[in-house]
Structures are given as C-alpha cells and as structure tokens.
Protein backbone atom coordinates (compact mmCIF):
# COMPACT_ATOMS: atom_id res chain seq x y z
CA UNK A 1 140.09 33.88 149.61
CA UNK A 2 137.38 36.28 150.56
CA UNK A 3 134.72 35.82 147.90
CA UNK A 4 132.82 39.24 149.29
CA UNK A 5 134.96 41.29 147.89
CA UNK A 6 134.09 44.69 147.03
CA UNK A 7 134.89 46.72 144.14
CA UNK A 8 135.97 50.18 143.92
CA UNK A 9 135.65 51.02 140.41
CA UNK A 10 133.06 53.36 139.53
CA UNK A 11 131.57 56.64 141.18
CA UNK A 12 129.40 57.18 143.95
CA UNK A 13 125.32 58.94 144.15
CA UNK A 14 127.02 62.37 145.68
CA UNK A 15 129.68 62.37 143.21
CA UNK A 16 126.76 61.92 140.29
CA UNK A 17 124.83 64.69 141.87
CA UNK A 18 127.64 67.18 142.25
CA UNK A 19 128.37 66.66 138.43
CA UNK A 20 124.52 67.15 137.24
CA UNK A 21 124.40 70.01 139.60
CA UNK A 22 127.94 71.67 138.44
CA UNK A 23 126.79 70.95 134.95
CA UNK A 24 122.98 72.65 135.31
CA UNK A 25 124.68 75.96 136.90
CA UNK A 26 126.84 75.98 133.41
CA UNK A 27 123.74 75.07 131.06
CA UNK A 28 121.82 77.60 132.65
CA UNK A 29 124.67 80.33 132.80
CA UNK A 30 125.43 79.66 128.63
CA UNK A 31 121.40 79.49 127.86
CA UNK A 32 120.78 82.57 130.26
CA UNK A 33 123.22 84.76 127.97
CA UNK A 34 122.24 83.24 124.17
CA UNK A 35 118.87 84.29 124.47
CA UNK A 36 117.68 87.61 122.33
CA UNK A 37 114.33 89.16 124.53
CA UNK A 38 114.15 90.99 121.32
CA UNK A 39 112.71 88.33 119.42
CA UNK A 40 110.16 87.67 122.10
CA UNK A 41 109.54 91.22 122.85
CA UNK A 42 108.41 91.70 118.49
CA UNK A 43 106.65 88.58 118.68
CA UNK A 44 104.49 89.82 121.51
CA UNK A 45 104.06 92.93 120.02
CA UNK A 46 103.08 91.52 116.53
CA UNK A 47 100.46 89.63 118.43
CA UNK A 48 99.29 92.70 120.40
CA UNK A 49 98.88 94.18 116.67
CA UNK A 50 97.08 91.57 115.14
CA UNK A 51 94.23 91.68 118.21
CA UNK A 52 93.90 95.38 117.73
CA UNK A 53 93.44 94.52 113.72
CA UNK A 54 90.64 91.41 114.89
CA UNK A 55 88.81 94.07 117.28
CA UNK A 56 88.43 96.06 114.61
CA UNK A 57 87.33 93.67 112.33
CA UNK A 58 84.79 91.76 115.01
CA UNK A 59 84.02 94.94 115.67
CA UNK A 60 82.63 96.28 111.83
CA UNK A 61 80.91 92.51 111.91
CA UNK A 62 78.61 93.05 115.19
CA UNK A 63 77.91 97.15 114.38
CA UNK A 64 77.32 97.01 110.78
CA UNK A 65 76.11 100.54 110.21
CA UNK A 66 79.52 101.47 110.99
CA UNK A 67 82.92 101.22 108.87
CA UNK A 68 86.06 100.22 111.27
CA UNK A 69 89.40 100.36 110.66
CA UNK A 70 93.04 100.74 111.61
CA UNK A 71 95.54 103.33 110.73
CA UNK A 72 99.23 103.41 111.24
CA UNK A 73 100.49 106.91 110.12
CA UNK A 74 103.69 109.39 111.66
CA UNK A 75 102.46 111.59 113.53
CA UNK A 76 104.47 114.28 114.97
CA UNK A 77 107.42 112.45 114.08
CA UNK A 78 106.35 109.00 115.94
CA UNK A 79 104.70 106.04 114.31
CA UNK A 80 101.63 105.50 115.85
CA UNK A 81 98.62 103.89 115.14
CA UNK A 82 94.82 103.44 116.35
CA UNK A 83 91.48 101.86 115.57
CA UNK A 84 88.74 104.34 113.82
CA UNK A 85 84.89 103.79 113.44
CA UNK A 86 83.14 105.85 111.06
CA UNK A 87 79.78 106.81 110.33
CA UNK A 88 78.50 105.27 106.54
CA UNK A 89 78.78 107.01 104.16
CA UNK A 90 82.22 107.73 104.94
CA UNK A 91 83.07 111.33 103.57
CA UNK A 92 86.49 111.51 103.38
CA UNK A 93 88.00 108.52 104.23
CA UNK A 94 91.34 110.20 103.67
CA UNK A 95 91.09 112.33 106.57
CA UNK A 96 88.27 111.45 108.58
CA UNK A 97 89.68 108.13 110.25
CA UNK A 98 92.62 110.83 111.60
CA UNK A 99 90.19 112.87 113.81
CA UNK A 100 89.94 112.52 117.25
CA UNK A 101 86.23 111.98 117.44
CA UNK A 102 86.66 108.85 115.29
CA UNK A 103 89.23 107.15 117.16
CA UNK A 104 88.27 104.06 119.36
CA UNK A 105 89.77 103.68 122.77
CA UNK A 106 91.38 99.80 122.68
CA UNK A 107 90.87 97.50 126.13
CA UNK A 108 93.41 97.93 127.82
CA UNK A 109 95.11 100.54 126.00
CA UNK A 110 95.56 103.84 128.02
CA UNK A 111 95.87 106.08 125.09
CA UNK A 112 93.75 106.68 121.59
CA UNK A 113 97.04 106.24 119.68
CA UNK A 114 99.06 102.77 120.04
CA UNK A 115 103.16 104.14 120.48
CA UNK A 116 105.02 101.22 119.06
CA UNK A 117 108.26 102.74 119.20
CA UNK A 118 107.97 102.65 123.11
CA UNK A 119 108.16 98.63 123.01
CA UNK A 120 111.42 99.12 120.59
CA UNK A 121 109.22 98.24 117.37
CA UNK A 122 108.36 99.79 114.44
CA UNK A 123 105.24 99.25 111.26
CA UNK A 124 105.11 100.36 107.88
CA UNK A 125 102.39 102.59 107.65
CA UNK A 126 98.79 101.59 106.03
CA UNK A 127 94.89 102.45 105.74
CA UNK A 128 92.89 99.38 106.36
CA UNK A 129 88.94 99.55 106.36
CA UNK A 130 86.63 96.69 107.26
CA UNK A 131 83.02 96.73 105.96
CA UNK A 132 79.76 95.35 107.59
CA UNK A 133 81.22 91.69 106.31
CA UNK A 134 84.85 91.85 107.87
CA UNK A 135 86.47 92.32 104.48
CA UNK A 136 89.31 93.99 104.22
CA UNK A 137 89.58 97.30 102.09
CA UNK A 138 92.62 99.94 101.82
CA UNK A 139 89.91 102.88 100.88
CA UNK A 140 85.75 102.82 101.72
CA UNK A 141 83.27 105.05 101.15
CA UNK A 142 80.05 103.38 100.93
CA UNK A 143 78.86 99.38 100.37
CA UNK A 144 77.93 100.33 97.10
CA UNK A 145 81.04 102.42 96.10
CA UNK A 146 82.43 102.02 93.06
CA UNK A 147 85.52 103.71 94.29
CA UNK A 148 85.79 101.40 97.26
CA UNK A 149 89.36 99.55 96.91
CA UNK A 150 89.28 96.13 98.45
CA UNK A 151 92.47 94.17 98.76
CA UNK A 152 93.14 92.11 95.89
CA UNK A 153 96.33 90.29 96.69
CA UNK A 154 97.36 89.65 100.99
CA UNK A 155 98.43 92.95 102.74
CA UNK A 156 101.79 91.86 104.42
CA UNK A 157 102.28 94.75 107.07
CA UNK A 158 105.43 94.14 108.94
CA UNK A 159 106.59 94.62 112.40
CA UNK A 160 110.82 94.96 112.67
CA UNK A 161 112.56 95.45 115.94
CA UNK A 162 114.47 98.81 116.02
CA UNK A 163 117.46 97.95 117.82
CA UNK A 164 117.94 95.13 115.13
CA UNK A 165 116.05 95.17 112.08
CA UNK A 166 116.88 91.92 110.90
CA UNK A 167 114.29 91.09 113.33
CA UNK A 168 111.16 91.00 111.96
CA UNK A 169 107.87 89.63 111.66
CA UNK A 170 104.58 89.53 109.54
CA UNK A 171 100.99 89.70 109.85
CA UNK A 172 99.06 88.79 106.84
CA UNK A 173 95.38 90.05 105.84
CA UNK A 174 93.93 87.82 103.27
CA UNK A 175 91.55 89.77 100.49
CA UNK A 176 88.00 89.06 100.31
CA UNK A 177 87.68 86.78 103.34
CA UNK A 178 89.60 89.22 106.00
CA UNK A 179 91.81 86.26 107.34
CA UNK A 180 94.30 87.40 109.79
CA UNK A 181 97.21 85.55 110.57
C-alpha cells in the first residue's frame, strides 16, 4: 500500500478566489443600488447650514459693535437665506437684516443669498440675531433692549429633503449659551 496518498477532497486557492471575487462583484452590485445619496446630500447640506449659522455667530463675538445674524425667508417664491450684520442700535430689525447693504457675502459662497432648493433641500423659515456675546436672539434692537427676545427654549430649525420629506434633519441652537449642534 502506498502510504503517500493524496486526497482530493476539498477545493483549491483559484477556486477560493473565483468565489470571493464572484461574491464581491454581487456585494458591491446589491450595496451600489441600496444606497439613498439623498440622505448624504441633506446631511451635507445641514452641515453647510450650521457653518453659515457659527460664522455668524464667531462673527458677532470678534466685531462686537455689530449685531449678526441669519435669515431664511421666501423670496420671490424661493427659500433662501443669508447672513446680515447690522449697525447697533438696530432700527428695524424687521426689515433691515433684508436689505442688500446688510447682507454678508459667505466664503465660498458665490451669491449674497444661500438657494437651498438648488441642492434638493428645503428650511423652515426664521430670524436669528446674535449679540456681542454669541447668544442667540429671534428679535434685537439694542444690548439694553427691553424688547430684545432671546431664545428661551432650543430653536430646532429643520432641514427636509424635497424629493422625500421623510428625510430630514435638525440643527439645534441652545438659548442663552448659543450652542450649535
């Protein structure tokens, strides 16, 4: 009897390969279809939103003679929205953080007026004013305003994806310390 035998059962290193490759092709083919850009594409632009809100925020902090804010308003039909700076004291902070001259060109934003509806994303609209300090305020006139309105409970402003507005996202401004997450 030949005692080198050899034995036939089991598979060889091409076979092994050809599986793991034939296998990849079909991971990658059933992963490549399940995923929704839509999800990413609202998550960047909820973090594109929530820089524009620290700018302006950073931005009241380092020029405190100044009151900066954010607006998100329809305009002509589209929801846009932009970054103000205003002059203290604030006359009409109604109107005044609509006018051209008060608008603030973002970096890296070619236009006064952020178009979210271009990235397939849309924001309820909202006022929000950030004194000397950072803190968040939904009207300001003056630091020592009685009719200032500072936020007393988080402003939730939420960012929804058009083509499915189950979508959706939050960024949250915490009263009195301007948190923004």
């Amino acid at each position: 009897m030949d005692s080198r035998r050899r034995n036939d059962s089991g598979f060889t290193l091409i076979e092994i390969i050809t599986v793991l490759i034939l296998l990849s092709i079909i991971a990658a083919t059933v992963l490549g279809r399940s995923i929704n850009t839509e999800s990413t594409d609202l998550v960047s632009q909820i973090a594109r939103v929530r820089n524009h809100l620290r700018f302006a925020q950073s931005m009241a902090m380092k020029y405190g003679d100044k009151v900066w804010g954010v607006k998100c308003d329809d305009v002509a039909g589209e929801r846009l929205y932009w970054v103000f700076r205003l002059d203290l004291p604030v006359a009409d902070p109604v109107n005044e953080p609509d006018l051209p001259a008060n608008k603030v060109q973002l970096p890296g934003e070619s236009d006064l007026n952020i178009d979210l509806s271009e990235k397939k994303v849309q924001m309820a609209t909202f006022d929000l004013f950030f004194d000397r300090f950072g803190r968040p305020y939904h009207y300001y006139e003056d630091e020592a305003d009685p009719d200032n309105v500072p936020l007393t409970i988080p402003l939730s402003i939420t960012l929804q994806s058009i083509p499915t507005p189950s979508i959706n996202g939050n960024i949250l401004i915490t009263p009195e310390t301007g948190l923004i997450q």
